[in-house]
Protein backbone atom coordinates (compact mmCIF):
# COMPACT_ATOMS: atom_id res chain seq x y z
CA UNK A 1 113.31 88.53 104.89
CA UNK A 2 112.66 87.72 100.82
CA UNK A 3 108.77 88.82 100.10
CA UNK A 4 107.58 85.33 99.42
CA UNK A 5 108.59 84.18 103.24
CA UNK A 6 106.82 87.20 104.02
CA UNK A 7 103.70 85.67 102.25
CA UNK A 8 104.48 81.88 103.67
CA UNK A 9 104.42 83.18 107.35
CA UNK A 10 101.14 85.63 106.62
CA UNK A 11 99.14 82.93 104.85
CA UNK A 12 100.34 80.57 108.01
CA UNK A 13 99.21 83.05 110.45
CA UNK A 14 95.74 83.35 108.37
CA UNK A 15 94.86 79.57 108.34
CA UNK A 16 96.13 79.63 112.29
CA UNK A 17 93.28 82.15 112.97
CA UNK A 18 91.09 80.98 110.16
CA UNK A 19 90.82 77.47 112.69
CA UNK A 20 90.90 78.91 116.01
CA UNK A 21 87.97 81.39 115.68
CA UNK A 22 85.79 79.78 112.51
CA UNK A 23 83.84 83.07 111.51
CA UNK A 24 83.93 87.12 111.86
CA UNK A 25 81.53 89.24 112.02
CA UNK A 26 80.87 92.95 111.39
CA UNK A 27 78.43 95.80 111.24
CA UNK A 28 77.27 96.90 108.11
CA UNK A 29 75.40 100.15 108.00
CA UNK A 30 72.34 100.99 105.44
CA UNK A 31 70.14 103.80 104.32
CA UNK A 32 66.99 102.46 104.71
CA UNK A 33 64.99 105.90 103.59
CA UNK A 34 65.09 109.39 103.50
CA UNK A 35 62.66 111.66 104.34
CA UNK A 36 63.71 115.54 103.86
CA UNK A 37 66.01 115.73 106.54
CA UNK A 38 64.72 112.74 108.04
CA UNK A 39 67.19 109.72 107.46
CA UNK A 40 66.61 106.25 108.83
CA UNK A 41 69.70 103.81 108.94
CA UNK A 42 69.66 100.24 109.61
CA UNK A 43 72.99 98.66 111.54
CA UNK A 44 72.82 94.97 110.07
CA UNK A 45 75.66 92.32 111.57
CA UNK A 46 77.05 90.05 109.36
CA UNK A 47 78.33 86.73 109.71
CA UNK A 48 81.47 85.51 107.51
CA UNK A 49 81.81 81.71 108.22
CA UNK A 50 85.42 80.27 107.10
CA UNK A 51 85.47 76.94 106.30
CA UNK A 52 88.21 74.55 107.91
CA UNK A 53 89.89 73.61 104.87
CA UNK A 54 90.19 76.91 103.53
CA UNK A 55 92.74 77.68 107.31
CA UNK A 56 94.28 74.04 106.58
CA UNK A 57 94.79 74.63 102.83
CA UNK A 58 96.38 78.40 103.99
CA UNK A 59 98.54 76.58 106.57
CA UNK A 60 99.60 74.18 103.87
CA UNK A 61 100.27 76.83 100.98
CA UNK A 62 102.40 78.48 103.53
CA UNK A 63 104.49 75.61 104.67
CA UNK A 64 105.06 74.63 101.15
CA UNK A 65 106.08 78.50 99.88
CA UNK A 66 108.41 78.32 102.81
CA UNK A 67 109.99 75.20 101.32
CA UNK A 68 110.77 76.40 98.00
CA UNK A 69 114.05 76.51 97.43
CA UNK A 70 116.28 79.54 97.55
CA UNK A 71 117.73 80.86 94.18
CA UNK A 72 119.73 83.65 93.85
């Protein structure tokens, strides 16, 4: 498989999950203070929200890359 159908199917896959689930989170971890050898960390969870027509414009880019014709 050429590298750029490699892309096409990846950036299809993306947008696919990109409109299933909407968003991701994750758990980002801060040093709030430090005391001596006292440390006090805060565990904050983010939120990324992904728009629907950045997973249809992915789908889209990929379909097209897959269409570009082959040239050797």
């Amino acid at each position: 498989m050429k590298p750029l159908n490699i892309v096409a199917v990846l950036l299809i896959i993306a947008g696919g999950f990109g409109l299933v689930y909407g968003s991701f989170s994750f758990t980002k971890e801060t040093q709030e203070a430090k005391l001596g050898s006292l440390e006090l960390t805060v565990q904050d969870r983010q939120t990324v929200n992904i728009p629907e027509w950045a997973g249809i414009a992915a789908i889209v880019a990929g379909a097209l890359l897959l269409m570009v014709p082959k040239t050797s």
